[in-house]
Protein backbone atom coordinates (compact mmCIF):
# COMPACT_ATOMS: atom_id res chain seq x y z
CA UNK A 1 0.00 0.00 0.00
CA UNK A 2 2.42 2.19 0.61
CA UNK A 3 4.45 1.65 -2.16
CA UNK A 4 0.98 2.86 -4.23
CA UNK A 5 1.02 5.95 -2.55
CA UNK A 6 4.16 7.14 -3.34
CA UNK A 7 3.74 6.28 -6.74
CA UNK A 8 0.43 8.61 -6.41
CA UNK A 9 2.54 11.11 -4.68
CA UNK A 10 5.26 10.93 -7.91
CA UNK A 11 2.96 11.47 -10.45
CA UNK A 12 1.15 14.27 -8.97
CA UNK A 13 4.53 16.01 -8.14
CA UNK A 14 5.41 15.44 -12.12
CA UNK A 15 1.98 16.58 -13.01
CA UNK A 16 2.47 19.22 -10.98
CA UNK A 17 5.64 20.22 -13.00
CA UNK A 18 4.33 19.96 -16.15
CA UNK A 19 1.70 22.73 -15.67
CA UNK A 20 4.40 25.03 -13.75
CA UNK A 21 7.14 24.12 -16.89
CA UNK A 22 3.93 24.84 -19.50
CA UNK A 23 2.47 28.06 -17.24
CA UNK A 24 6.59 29.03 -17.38
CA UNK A 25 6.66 28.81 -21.31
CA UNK A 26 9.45 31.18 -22.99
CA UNK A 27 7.74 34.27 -24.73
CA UNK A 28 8.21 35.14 -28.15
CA UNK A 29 7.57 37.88 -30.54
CA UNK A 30 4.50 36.97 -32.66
CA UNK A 31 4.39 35.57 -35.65
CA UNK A 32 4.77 38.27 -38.54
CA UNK A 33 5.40 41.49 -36.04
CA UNK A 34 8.65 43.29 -36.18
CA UNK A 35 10.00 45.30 -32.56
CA UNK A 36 11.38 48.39 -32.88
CA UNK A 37 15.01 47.67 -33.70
CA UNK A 38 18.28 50.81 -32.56
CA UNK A 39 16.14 50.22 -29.40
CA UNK A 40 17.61 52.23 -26.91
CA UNK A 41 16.01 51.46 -23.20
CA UNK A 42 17.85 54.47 -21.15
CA UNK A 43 15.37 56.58 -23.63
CA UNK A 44 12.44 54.57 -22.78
CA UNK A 45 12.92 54.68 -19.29
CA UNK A 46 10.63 57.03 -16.63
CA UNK A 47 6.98 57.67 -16.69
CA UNK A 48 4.48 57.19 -19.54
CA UNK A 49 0.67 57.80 -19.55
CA UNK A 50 -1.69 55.40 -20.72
CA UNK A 51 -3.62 56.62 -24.05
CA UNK A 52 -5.63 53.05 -24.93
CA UNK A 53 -5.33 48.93 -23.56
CA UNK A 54 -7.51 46.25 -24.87
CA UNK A 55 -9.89 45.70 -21.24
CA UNK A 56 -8.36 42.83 -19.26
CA UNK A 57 -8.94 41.85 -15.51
CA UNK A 58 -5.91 44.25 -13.70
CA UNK A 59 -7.01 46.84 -15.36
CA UNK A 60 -10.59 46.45 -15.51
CA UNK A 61 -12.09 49.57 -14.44
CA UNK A 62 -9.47 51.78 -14.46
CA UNK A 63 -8.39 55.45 -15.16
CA UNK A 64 -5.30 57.73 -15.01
CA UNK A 65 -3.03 54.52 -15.71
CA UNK A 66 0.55 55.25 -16.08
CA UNK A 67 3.57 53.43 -16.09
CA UNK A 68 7.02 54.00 -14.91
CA UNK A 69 10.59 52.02 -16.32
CA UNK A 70 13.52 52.04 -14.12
CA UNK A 71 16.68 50.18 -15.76
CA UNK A 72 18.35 48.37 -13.09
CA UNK A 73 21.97 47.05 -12.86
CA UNK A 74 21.53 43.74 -13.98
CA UNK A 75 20.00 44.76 -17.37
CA UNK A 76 16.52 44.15 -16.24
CA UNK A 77 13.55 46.44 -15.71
CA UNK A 78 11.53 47.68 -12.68
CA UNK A 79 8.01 48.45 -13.77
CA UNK A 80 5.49 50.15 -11.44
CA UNK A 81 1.77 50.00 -13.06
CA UNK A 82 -0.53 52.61 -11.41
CA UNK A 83 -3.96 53.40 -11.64
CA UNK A 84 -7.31 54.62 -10.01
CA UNK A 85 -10.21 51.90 -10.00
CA UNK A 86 -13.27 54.40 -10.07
CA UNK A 87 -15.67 51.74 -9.17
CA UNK A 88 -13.77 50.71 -6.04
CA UNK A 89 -12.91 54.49 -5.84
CA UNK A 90 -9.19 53.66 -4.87
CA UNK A 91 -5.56 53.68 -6.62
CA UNK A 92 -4.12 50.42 -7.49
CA UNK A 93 -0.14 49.72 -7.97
CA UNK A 94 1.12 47.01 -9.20
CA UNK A 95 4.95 45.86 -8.94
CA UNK A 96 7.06 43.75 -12.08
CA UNK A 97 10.20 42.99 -13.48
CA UNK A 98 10.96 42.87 -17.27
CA UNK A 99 13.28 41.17 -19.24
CA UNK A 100 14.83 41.77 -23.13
CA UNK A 101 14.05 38.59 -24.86
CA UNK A 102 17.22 38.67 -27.24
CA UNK A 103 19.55 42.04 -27.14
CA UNK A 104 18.58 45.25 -25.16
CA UNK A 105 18.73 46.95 -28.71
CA UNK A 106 15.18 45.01 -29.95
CA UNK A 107 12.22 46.31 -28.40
CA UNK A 108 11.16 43.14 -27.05
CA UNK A 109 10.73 42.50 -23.52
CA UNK A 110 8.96 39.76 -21.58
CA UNK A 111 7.18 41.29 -18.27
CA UNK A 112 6.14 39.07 -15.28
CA UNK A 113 4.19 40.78 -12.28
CA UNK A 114 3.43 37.09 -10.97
CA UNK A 115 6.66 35.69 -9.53
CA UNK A 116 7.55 33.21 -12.69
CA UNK A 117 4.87 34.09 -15.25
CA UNK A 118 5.66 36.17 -18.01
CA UNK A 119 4.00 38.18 -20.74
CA UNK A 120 5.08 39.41 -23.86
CA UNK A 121 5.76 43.41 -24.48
CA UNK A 122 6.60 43.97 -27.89
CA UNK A 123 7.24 47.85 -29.06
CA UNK A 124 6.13 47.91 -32.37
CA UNK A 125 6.13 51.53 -33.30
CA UNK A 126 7.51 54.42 -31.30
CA UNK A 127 8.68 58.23 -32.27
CA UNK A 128 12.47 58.73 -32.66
CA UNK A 129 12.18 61.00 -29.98
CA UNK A 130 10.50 58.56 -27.44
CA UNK A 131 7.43 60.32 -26.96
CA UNK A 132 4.55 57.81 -27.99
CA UNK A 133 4.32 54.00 -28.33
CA UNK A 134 2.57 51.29 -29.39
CA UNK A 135 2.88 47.78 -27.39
CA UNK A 136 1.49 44.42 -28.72
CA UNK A 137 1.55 41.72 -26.66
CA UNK A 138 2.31 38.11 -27.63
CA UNK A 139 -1.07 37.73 -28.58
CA UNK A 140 -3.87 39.86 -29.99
CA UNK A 141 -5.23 40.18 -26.54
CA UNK A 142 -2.85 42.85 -25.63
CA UNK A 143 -2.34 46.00 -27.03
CA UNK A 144 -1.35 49.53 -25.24
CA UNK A 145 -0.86 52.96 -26.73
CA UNK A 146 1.25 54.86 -24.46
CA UNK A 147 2.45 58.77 -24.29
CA UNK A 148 4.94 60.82 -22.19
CA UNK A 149 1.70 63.25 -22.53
CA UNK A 150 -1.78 62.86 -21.06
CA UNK A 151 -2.82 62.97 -25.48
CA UNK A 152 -1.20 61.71 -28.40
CA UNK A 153 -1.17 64.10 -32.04
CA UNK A 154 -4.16 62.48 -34.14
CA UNK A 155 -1.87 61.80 -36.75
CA UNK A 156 0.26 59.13 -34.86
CA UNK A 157 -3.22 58.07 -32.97
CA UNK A 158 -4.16 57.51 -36.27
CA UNK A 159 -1.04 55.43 -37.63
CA UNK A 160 -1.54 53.39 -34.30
CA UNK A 161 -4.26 51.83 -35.25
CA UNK A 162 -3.79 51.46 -38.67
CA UNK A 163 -0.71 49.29 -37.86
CA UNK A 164 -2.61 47.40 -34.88
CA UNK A 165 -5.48 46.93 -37.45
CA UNK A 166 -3.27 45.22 -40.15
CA UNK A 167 -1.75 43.13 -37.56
CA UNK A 168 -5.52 41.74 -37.05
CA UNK A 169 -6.05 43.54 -33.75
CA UNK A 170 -10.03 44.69 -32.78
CA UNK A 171 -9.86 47.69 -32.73
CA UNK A 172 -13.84 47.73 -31.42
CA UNK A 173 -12.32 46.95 -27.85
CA UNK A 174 -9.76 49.56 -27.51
CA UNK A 175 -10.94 51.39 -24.22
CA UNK A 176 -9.51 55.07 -24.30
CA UNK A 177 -7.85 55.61 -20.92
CA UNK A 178 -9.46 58.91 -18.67
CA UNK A 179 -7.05 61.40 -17.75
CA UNK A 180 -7.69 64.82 -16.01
């Protein structure tokens, strides 16, 4: 009997393993979408306001979303999401690291705010200057326009979308982030 239960005990501990290796699965840039190579992430570091996200349970209900990017030592990323949940009627933060998946000079990071779990964060299209930036995830679940500036000109609002739309992004479920 005993030797049954810790051949029980085995094969949920390898069970076990498989969903934590699977849940742990490298990220990659999608199929067909090119980052934003001459990356340069001491520019992209500091504060940026949210302009649009596709909805998605953190940031359900939420306005005045902004994000800040400190470069750390080792290469990686500190990223501090903020944001006031105006049904709850209280400011959220949230706490991650990100990684570069290949060289620091390709805009694509992976971004984990649950211990081992990462996301992709692809920068697909950005201003030489830094200013205003589109973000596809790994899927087409995930999509953020973000500014150094509360608004973005209409014109690269405009070539936003056009590029999310021919990467087969909805653009029906882009919710337009409040700021005061």
């Amino acid at each position: 009997m005993r030797k049954r239960n810790n051949y029980w005990i085995l094969g949920a501990a390898a069970i076990a393993g498989l969903v934590l290796l699977s849940s742990c699965k490298s990220v990659e840039i999608p199929a067909g979408v090119d980052v934003v190579k001459g990356f340069k992430p001491e520019s992209y570091m500091g504060s940026w306001y949210e302009i649009a996200r596709f909805d998605f349970k953190q940031e359900k209900n939420m306005s005045h979303v902004t994000a800040n990017y400190t470069l750390k030592d080792d290469g990686s990323v500190e990223v501090v999401n903020k944001g006031y949940d105006y049904v709850k009627e209280k400011w959220k933060e949230a706490k991650g690291k990100a990684k570069f998946i290949n060289t620091p000079d390709q805009g694509a990071l992976k971004v984990s705010f649950f211990g081992p779990f990462y996301s992709g964060y692809n920068v697909v299209a950005m201003d030489p200057d830094y200013e205003n930036v589109l973000v596809f995830g790994e899927t087409t679940d995930y999509i953020w326009i973000l500014s150094r500036n509360k608004t973005i000109p209409e014109s690269v609002k405009n070539a936003f979308l056009e590029k999310a739309k021919s990467h087969g992004y909805d653009l029906n479920r882009l919710v337009w982030t409040k700021h005061d």
